[in-house]
C-alpha atoms as a PDB file:
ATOM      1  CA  UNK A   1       0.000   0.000   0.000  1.00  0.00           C
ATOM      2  CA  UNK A   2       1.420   3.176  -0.597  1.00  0.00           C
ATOM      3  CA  UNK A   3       1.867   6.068   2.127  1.00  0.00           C
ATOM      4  CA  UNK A   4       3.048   9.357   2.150  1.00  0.00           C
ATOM      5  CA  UNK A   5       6.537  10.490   1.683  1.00  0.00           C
ATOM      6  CA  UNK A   6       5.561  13.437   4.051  1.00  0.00           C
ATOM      7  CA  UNK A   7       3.236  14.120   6.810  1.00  0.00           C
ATOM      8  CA  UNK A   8       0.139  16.733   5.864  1.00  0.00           C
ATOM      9  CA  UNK A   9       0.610  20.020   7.542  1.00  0.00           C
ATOM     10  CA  UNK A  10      -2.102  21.073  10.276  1.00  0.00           C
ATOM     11  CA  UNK A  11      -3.151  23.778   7.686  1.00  0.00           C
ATOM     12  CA  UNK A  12      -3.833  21.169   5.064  1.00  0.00           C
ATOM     13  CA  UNK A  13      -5.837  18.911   7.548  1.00  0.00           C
ATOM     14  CA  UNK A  14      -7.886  21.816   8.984  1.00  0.00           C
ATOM     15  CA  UNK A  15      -9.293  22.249   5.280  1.00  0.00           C
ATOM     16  CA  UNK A  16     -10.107  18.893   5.223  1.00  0.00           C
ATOM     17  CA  UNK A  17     -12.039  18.715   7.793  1.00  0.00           C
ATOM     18  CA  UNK A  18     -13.809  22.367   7.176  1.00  0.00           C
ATOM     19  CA  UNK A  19     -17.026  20.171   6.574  1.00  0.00           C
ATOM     20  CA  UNK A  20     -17.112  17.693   9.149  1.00  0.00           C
ATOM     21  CA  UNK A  21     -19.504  19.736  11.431  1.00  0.00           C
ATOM     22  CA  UNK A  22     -22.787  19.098  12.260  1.00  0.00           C
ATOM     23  CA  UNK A  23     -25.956  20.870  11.272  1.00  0.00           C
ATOM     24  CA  UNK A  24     -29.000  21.674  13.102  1.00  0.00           C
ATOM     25  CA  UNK A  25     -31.748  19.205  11.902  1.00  0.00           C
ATOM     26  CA  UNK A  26     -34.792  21.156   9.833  1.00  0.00           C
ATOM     27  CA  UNK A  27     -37.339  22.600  11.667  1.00  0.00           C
ATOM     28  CA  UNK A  28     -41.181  23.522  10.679  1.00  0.00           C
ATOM     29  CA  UNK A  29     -43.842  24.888  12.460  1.00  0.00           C
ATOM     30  CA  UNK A  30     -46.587  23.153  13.365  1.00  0.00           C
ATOM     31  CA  UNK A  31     -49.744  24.442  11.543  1.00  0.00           C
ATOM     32  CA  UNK A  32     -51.982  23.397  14.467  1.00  0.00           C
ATOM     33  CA  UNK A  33     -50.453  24.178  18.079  1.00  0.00           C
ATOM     34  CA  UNK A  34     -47.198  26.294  16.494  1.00  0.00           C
ATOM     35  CA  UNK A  35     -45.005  24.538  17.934  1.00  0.00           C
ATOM     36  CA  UNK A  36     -41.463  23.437  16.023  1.00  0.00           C
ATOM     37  CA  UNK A  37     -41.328  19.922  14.795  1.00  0.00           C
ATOM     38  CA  UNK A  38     -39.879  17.870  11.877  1.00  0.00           C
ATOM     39  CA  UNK A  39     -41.199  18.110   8.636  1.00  0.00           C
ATOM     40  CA  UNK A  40     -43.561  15.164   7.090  1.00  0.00           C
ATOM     41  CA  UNK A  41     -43.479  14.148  10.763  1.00  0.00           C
ATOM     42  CA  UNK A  42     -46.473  14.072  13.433  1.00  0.00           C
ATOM     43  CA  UNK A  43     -46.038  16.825  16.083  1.00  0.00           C
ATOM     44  CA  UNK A  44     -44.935  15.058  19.214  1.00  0.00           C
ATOM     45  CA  UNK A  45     -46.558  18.067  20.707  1.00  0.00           C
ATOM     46  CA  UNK A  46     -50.252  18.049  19.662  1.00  0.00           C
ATOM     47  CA  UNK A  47     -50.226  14.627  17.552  1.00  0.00           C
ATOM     48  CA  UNK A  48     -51.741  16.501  14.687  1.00  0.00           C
ATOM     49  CA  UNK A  49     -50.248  15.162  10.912  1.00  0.00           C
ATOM     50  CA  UNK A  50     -52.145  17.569   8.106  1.00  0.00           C
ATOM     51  CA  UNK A  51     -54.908  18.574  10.111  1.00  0.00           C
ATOM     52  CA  UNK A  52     -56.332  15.083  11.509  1.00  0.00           C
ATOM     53  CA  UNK A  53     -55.268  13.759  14.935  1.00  0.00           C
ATOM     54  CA  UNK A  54     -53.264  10.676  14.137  1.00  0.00           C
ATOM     55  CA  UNK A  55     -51.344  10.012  17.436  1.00  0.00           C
ATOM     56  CA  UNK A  56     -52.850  10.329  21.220  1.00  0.00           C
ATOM     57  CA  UNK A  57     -50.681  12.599  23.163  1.00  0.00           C
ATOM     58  CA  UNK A  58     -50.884  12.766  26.595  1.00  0.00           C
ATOM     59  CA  UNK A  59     -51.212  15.809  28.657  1.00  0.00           C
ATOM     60  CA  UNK A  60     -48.392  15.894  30.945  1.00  0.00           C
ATOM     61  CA  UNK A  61     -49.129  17.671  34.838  1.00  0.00           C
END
């Protein structure tokens, strides 16, 4: 297998790795209660999926 003659400078790594990061998963708002959840996904808040009920939440105390 081959390796290298010389070692990658920290510079050269850095850019490398410029895209590594993470990123902040897509919010939407909820058309029903307003609250943020995922897209194309039931609220977890209100259970509401394109205006019909389709998961019982419970009401927390």
């Amino acid at each position: 297998m081959p390796n290298p003659k010389r070692r990658h400078s920290k510079a050269r790594r850095n850019r490398r790795r410029a895209h590594d990061h993470l990123t902040a998963p897509a919010m939407a708002e909820c058309p029903h209660c307003h609250e943020m959840k995922l897209p194309h996904q039931a609220c977890p808040h209100c259970g509401y999926y394109r205006s019909r009920e389709v998961i019982l939440v419970e009401e927390s105390a």
